[in-house]
Protein backbone atom coordinates (compact mmCIF):
# COMPACT_ATOMS: atom_id res chain seq x y z
CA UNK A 1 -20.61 52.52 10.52
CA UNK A 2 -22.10 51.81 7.05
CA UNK A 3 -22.67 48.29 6.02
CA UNK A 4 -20.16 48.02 3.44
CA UNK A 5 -17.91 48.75 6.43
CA UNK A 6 -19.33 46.16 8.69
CA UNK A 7 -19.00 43.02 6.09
CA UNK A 8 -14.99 44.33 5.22
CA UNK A 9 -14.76 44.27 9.50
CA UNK A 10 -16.63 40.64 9.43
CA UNK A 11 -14.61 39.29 6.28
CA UNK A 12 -11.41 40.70 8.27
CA UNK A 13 -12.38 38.87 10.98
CA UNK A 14 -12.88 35.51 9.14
CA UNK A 15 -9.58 35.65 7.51
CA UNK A 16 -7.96 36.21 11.17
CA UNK A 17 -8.94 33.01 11.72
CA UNK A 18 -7.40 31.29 8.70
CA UNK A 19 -4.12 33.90 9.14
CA UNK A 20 -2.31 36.24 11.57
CA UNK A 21 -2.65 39.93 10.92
CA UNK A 22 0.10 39.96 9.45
CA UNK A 23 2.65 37.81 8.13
CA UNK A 24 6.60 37.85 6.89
CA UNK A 25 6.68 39.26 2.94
CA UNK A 26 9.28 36.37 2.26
CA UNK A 27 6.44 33.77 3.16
CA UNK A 28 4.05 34.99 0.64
CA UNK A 29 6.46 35.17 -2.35
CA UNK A 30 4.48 32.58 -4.70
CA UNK A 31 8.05 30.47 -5.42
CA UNK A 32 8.03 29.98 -1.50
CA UNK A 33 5.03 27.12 -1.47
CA UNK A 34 3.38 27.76 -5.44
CA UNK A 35 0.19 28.07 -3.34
CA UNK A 36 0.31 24.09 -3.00
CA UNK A 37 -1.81 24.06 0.40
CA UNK A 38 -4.13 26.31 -0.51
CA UNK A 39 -5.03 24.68 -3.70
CA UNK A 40 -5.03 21.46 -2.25
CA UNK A 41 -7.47 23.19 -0.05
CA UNK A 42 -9.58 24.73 -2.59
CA UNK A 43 -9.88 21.78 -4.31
CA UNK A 44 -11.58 19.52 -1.70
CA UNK A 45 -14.30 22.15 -1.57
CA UNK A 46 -14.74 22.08 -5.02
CA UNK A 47 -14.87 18.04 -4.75
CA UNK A 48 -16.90 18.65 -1.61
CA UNK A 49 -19.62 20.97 -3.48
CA UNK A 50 -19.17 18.55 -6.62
CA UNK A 51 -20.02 15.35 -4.88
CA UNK A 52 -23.26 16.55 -3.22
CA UNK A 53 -24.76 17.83 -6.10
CA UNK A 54 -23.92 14.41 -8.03
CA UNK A 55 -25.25 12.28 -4.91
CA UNK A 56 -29.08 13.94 -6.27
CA UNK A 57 -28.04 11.21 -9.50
CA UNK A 58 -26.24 8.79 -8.54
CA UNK A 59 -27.95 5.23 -7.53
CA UNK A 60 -25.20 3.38 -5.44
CA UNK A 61 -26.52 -0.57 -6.59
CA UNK A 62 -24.80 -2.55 -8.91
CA UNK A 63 -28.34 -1.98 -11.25
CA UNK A 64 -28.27 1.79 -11.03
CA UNK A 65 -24.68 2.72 -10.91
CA UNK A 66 -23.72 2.65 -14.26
CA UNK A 67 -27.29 3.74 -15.45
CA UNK A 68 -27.25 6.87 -13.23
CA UNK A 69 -23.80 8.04 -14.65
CA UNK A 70 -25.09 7.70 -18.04
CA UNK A 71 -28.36 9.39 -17.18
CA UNK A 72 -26.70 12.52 -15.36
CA UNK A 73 -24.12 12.79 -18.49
CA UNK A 74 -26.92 12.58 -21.22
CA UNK A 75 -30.04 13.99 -19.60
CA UNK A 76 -29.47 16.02 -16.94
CA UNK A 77 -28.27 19.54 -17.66
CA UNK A 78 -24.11 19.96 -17.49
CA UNK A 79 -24.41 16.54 -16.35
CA UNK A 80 -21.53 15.58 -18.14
CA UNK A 81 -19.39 19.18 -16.73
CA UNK A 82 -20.62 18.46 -13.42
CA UNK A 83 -19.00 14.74 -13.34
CA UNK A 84 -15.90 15.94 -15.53
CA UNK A 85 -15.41 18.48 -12.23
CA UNK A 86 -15.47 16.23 -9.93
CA UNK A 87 -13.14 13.48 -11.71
CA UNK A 88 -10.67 16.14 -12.08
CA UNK A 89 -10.50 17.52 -8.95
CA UNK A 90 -10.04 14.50 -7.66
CA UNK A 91 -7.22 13.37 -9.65
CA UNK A 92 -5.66 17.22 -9.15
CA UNK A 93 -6.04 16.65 -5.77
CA UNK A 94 -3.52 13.73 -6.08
CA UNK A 95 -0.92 15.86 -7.67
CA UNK A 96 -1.30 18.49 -5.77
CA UNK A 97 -0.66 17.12 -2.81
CA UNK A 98 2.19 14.67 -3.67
CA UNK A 99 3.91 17.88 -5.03
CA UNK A 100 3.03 19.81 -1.29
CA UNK A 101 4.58 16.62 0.08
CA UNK A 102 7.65 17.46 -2.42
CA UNK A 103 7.72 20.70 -1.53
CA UNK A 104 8.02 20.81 2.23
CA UNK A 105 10.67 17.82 1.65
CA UNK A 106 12.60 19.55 -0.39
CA UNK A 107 12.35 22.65 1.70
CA UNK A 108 13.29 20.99 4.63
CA UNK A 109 9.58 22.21 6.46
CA UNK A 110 9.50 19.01 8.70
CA UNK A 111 11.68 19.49 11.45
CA UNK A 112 11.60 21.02 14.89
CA UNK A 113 8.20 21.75 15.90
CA UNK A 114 7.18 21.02 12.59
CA UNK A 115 7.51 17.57 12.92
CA UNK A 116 4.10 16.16 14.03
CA UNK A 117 2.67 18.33 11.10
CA UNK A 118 4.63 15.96 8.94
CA UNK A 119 3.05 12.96 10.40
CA UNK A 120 -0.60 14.75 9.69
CA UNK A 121 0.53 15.59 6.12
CA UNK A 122 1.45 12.32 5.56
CA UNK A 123 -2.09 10.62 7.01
CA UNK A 124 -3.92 13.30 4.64
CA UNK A 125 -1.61 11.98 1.39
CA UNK A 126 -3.01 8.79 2.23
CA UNK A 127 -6.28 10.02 2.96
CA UNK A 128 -6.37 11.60 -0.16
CA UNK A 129 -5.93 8.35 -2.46
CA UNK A 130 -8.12 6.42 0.09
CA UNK A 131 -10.87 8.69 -1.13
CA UNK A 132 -9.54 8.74 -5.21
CA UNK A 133 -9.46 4.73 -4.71
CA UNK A 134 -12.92 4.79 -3.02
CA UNK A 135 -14.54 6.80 -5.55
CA UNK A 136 -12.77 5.21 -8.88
CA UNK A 137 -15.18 2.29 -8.02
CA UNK A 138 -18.31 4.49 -8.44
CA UNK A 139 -19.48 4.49 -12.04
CA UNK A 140 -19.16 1.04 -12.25
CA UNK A 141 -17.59 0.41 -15.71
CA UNK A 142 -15.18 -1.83 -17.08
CA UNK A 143 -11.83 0.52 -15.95
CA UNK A 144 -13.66 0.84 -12.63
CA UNK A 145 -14.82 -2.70 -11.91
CA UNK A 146 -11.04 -4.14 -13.25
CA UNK A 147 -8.57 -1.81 -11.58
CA UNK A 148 -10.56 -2.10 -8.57
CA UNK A 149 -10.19 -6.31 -8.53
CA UNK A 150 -6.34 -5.58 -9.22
CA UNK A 151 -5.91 -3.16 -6.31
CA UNK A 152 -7.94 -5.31 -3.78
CA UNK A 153 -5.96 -8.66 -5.02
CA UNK A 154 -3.21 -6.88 -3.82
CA UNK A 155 -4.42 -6.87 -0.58
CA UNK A 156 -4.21 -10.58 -0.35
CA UNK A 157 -0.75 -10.63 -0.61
CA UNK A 158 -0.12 -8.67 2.55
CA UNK A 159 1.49 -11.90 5.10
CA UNK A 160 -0.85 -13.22 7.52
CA UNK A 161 -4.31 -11.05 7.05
CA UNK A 162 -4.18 -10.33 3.50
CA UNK A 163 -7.09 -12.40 2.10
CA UNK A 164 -8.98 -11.76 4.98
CA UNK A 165 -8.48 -7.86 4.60
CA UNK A 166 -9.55 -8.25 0.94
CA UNK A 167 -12.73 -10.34 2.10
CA UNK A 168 -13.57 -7.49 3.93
CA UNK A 169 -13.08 -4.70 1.72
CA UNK A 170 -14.73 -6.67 -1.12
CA UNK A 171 -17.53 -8.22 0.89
CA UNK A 172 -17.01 -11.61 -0.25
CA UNK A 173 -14.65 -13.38 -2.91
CA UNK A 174 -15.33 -10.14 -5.77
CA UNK A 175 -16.77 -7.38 -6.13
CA UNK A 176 -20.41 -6.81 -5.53
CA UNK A 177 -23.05 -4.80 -4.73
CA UNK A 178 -21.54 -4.77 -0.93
CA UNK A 179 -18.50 -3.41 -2.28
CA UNK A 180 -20.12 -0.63 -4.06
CA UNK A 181 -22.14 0.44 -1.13
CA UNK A 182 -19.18 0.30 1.31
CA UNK A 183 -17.22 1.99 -1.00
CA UNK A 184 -19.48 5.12 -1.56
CA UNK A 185 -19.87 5.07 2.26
CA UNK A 186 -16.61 5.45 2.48
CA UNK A 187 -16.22 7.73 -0.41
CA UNK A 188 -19.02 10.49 0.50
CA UNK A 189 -19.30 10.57 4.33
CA UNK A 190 -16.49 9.08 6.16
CA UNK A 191 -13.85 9.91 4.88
CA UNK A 192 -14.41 13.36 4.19
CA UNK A 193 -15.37 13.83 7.88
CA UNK A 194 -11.93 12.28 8.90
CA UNK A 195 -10.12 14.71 6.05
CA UNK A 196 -11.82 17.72 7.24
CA UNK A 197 -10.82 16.83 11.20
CA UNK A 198 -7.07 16.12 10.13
CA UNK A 199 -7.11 19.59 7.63
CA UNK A 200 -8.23 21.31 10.55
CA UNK A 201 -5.29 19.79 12.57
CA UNK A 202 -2.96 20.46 9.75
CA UNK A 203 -3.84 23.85 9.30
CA UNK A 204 -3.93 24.81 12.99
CA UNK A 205 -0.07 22.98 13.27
CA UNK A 206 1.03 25.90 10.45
CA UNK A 207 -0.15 28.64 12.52
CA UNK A 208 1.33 27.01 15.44
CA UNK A 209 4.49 27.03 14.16
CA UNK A 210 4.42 30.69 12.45
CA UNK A 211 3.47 29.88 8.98
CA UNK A 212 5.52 29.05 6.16
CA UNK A 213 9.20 28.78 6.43
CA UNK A 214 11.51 31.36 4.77
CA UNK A 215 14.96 30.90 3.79
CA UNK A 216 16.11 33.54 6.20
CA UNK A 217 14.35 34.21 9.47
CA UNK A 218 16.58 37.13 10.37
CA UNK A 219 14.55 39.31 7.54
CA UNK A 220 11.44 40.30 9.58
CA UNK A 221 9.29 42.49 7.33
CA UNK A 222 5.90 42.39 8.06
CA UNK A 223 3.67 43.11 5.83
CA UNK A 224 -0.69 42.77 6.47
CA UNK A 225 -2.27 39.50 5.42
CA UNK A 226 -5.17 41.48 3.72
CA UNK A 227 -4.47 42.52 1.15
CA UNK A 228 -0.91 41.44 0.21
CA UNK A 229 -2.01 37.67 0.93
CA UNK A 230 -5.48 37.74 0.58
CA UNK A 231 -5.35 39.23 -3.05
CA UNK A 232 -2.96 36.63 -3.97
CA UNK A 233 -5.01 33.72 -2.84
CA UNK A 234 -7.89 35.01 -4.45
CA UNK A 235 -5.94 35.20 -7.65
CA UNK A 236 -4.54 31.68 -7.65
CA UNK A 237 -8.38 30.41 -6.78
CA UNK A 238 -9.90 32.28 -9.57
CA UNK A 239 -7.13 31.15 -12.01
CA UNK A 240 -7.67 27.56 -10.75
CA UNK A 241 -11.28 27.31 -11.17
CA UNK A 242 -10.96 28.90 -14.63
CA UNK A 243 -8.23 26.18 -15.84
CA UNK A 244 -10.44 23.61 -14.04
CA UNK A 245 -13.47 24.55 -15.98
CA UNK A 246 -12.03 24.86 -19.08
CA UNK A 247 -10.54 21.36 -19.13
CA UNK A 248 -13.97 19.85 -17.75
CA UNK A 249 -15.75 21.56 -20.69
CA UNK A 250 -13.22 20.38 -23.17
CA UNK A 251 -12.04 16.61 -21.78
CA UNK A 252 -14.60 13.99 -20.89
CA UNK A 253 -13.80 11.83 -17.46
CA UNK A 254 -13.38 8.10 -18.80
CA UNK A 255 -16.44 5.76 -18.62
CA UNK A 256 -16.16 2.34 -20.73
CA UNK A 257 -19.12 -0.02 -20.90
CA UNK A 258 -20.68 -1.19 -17.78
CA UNK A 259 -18.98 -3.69 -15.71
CA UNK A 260 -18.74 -7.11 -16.97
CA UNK A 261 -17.46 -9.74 -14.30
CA UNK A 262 -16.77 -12.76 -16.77
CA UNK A 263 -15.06 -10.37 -19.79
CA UNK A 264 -11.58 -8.97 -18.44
CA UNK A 265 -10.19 -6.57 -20.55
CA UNK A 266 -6.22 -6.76 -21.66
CA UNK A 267 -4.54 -5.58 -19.87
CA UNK A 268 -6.24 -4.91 -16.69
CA UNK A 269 -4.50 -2.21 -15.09
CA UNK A 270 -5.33 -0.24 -11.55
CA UNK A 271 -6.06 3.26 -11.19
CA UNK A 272 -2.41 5.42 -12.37
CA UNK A 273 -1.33 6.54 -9.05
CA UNK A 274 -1.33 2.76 -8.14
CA UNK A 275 0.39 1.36 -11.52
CA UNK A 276 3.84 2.03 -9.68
CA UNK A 277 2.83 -0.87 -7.05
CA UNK A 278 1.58 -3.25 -10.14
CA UNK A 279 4.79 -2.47 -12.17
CA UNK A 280 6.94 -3.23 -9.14
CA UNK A 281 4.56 -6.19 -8.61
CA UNK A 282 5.87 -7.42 -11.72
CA UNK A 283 9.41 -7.51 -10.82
CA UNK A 284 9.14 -8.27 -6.89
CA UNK A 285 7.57 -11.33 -4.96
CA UNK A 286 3.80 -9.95 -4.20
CA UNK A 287 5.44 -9.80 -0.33
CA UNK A 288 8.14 -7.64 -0.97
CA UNK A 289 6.17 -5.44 -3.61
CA UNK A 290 3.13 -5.16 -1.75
CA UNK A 291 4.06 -5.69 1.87
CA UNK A 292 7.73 -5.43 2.70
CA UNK A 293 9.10 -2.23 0.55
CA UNK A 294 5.80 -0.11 1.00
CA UNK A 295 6.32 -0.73 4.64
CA UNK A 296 10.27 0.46 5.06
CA UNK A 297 9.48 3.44 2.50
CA UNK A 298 6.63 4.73 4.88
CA UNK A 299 8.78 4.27 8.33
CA UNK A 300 11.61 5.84 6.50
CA UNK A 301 9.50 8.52 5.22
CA UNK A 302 7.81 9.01 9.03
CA UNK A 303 11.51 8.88 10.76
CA UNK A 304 13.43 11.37 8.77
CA UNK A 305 12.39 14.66 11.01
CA UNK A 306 13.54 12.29 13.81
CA UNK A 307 17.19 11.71 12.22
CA UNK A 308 19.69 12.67 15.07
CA UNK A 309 22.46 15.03 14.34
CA UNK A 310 21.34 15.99 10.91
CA UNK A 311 22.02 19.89 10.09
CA UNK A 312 19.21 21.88 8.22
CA UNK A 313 18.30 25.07 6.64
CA UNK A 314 14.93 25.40 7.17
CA UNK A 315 13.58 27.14 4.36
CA UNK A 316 16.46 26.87 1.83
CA UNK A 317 15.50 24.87 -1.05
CA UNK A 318 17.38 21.60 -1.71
CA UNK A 319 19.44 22.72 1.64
CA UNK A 320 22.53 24.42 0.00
CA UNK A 321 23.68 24.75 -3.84
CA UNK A 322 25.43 21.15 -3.61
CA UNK A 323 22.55 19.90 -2.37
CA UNK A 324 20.36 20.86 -5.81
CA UNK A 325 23.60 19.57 -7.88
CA UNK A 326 23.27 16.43 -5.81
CA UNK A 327 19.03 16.01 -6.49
CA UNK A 328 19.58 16.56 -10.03
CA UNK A 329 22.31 14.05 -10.15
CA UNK A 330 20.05 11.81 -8.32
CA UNK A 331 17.29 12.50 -10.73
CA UNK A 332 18.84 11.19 -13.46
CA UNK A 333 20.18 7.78 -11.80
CA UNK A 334 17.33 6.84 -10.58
CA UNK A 335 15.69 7.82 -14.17
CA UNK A 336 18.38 5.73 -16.15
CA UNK A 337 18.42 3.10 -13.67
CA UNK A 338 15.07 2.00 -12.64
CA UNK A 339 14.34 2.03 -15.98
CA UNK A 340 17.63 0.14 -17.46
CA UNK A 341 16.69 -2.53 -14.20
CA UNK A 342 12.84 -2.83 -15.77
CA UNK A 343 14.41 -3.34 -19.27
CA UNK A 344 16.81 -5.88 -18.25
CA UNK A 345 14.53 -7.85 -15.56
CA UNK A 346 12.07 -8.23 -18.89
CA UNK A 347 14.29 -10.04 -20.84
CA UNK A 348 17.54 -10.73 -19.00
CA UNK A 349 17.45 -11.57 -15.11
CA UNK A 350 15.88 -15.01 -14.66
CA UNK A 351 16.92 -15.67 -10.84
CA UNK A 352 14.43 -18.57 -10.93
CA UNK A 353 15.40 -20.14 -13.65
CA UNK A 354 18.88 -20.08 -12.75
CA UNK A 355 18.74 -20.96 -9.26
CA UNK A 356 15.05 -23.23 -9.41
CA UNK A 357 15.72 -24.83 -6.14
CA UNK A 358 15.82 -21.62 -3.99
CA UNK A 359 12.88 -20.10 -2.30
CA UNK A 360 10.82 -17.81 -4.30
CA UNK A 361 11.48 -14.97 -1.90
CA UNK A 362 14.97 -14.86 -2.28
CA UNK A 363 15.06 -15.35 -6.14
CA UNK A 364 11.98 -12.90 -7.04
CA UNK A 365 12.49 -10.91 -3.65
CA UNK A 366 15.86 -10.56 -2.08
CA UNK A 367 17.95 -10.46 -5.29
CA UNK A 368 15.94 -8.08 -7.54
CA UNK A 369 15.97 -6.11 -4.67
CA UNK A 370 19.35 -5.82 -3.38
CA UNK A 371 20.37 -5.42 -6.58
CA UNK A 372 18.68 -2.05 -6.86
CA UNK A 373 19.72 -1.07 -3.00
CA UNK A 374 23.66 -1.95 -3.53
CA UNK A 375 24.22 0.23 -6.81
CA UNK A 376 21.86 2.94 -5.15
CA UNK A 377 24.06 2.26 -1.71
CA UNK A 378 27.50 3.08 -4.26
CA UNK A 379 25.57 6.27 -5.87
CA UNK A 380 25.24 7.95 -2.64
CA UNK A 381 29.17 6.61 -1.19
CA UNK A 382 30.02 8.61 -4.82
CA UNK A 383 28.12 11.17 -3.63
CA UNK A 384 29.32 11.70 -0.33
CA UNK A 385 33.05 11.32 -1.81
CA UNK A 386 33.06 13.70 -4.74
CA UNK A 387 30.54 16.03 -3.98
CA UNK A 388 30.88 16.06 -0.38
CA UNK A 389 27.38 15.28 1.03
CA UNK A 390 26.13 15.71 4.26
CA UNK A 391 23.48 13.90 5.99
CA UNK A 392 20.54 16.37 4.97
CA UNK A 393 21.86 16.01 1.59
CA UNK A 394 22.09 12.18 1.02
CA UNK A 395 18.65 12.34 2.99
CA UNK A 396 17.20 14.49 -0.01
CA UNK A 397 19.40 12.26 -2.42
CA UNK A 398 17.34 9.25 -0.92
CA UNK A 399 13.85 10.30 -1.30
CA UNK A 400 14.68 11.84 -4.78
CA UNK A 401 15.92 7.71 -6.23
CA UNK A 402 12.59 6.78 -4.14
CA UNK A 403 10.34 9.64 -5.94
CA UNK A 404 11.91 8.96 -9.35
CA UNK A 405 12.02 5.31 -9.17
CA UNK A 406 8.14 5.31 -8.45
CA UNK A 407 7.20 7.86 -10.89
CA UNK A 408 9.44 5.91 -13.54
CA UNK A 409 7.68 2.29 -12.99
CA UNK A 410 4.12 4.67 -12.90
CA UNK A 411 4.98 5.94 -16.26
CA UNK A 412 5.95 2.66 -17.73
CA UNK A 413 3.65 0.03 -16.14
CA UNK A 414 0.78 2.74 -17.29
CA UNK A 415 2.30 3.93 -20.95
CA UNK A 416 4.63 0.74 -21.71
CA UNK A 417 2.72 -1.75 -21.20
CA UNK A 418 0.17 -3.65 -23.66
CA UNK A 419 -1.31 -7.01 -23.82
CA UNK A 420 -0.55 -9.25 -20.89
CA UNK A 421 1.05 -7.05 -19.41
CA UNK A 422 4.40 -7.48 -21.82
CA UNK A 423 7.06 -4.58 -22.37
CA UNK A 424 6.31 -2.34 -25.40
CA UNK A 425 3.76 -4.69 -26.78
């Protein structure tokens, strides 16, 4: 056997590992997952790789910080490509694997014996922003330093060990020194120990269950993983790396001035994929915004493979043709509305100045909420009526007014809003 022979036999081998021999044609149709997992996949490595070779530069003291960044950008040869990488990854990685989350949602990949996979996918989406939150803090600017204070001020809102929780992340009453180091702990050897375990989990749950889901199970074709997968993969990575690089060489990651305790700038915002919290912090009491919603989203989120007598196509997109009527539909109310209800609780609703002698929870908690749950509640009663929804289908319809809503108070909290905080200043 020539050598050339024995490394394709080796390589073959390898790959059993990450797939079966061979595996359903439907499942590797690109449209089937848009190589989501993968790429969330490929880009931890890249952030993996990335982050060791900038720990060589990078001084983690409140002294050094800043100076390292600016030294590895200016001195150090692609420096500056090297850090751009990195940043971008990371905030890829976000996307990427909110639109995995999406995609198995919408897909209806969560149920059965898929369901404890969902559980693991969610702790990985929030292990994924634990890290993007953990290294924001790193260069130790003035967009680091203030988003930072704004995201761990939220903390102290949370009922009974909220200051105490922000104590502790902070290391005292701001940010310091101890912060920095616990964060970049956190940032370059915990947490990706704790990602990799989970992946592993993840991935291993996918082969449990037979791969990807197809639309129709009863279509067997079986095709070989290598090549007809393999050469696929290897496509989207190559194409990935190359868009990656491009936009590294081209677009600088964001460093400001070095961070400045006593000068806040205005406004102080937190990092983007947090701005939906601080917009709806803005509307809500900090309990509700910070404690109360977050919490019923994530058990409702966690409990919806568990629903009980709820019919699914596993595999089918949007789970029937009324069901991608009824997204889009829900698209666009949650669109109109959330922002229409931002608009209006601006300049219009003033619960507590028109009821001052009520409790602050029920006039900037209770009411601005349930008067964004009752004409949601009516939306999907018109829903069910007209269009006749079933369960999986209002289920969808929920998490689509949930998805939109957030991604409409993200958009305008980080693009609408200007000096103390005001609308459209």
């Amino acid at each position: 056997m020539s050598n050339s022979e024995i490394e394709k036999k080796a390589i073959t081998k390898f790959l059993i590992h990450l797939h079966p021999v061979n595996v359903n044609a439907q499942a590797i149709k690109y449209t089937r997952t848009f190589g989501l997992g993968g790429i969330a996949a490929l880009l931890f490595v890249i952030l993996f790789l990335t982050g060791i070779l900038l720990r060589f530069a990078y001084v983690p003291s409140e002294i050094g910080a800043y100076a390292s960044i600016t030294y590895l950008q200016q001195e150090v040869l692609f420096g500056q490509l090297l850090r751009n990488t990195h940043f971008w990854s990371g905030m890829l990685l976000v996307i990427v694997s909110f639109l995995h989350l999406i995609r198995v949602i919408y897909s209806q990949s969560i149920y059965y014996e898929r369901r404890k996979n969902w559980l693991y996918g969610l702790l990985l989406m929030f292990l994924v922003i634990l890290s993007n939150f953990t290294g924001y803090l790193l260069p130790w600017d003035q967009l680091a330093y203030w988003a930072v204070t704004i995201m761990t001020n939220m903390m102290s809102y949370v009922p009974l060990i909220g200051e105490k929780l922000a104590t502790i992340v902070r290391g005292g009453a701001e940010l310091n020194e101890g912060t920095l180091l616990r964060f970049y702990n956190l940032h370059t050897g915990l947490l990706p120990l704790i990602m990799v375990f989970v992946m592993s989990i993840h991935v291993w749950l996918v082969r449990k269950s037979k791969g990807v889901t197809v639309a129709d199970s009863s279509k067997k074709e079986m095709v070989p993983t290598n090549p007809q997968l393999v050469y696929k993969e290897i496509v989207v990575a190559l194409a990935l790396i190359l868009l990656l690089t491009f936009f590294s060489i081209f677009v600088d990651a964001p460093l400001q001035s070095q961070a400045n305790p006593l000068v806040s700038p205005n406004p102080s915002k937190s990092p983007w994929y947090f701005m939906g919290f601080q917009e709806l912090l803005l509307h809500l009491h900090p309990i509700f915004s910070i404690f109360i919603v977050p919490l019923l989203v994530t058990a409702f989120l966690i409990y919806i493979p568990y629903m009980k007598d709820v019919h699914v196509n596993v595999g089918v997109w949007f789970h029937s043709e009324n069901g991608k009527k009824i997204t889009i539909w829900s698209v666009v109310y949650a669109a109109v509305f959330t922002f229409l209800l931002i608009v209006a609780s601006e300049y219009l609703l003033k619960f507590q100045l028109w009821m001052p002698d009520l409790s602050l929870l029920i006039t900037t908690g209770l009411l601005p909420l349930v008067l964004y749950l009752v004409p949601s509640a009516l939306f999907l009663y018109v829903m069910k009526q007209k269009l006749n929804a079933d369960k999986t289908e209002l289920i969808m319809s929920i998490v689509t007014i949930l998805l939109t809503g957030y991604i409409v108070m993200t958009v305008v909290g980080s693009l609408m809003r200007g000096q103390n905080m005001n609308l459209f200043a």
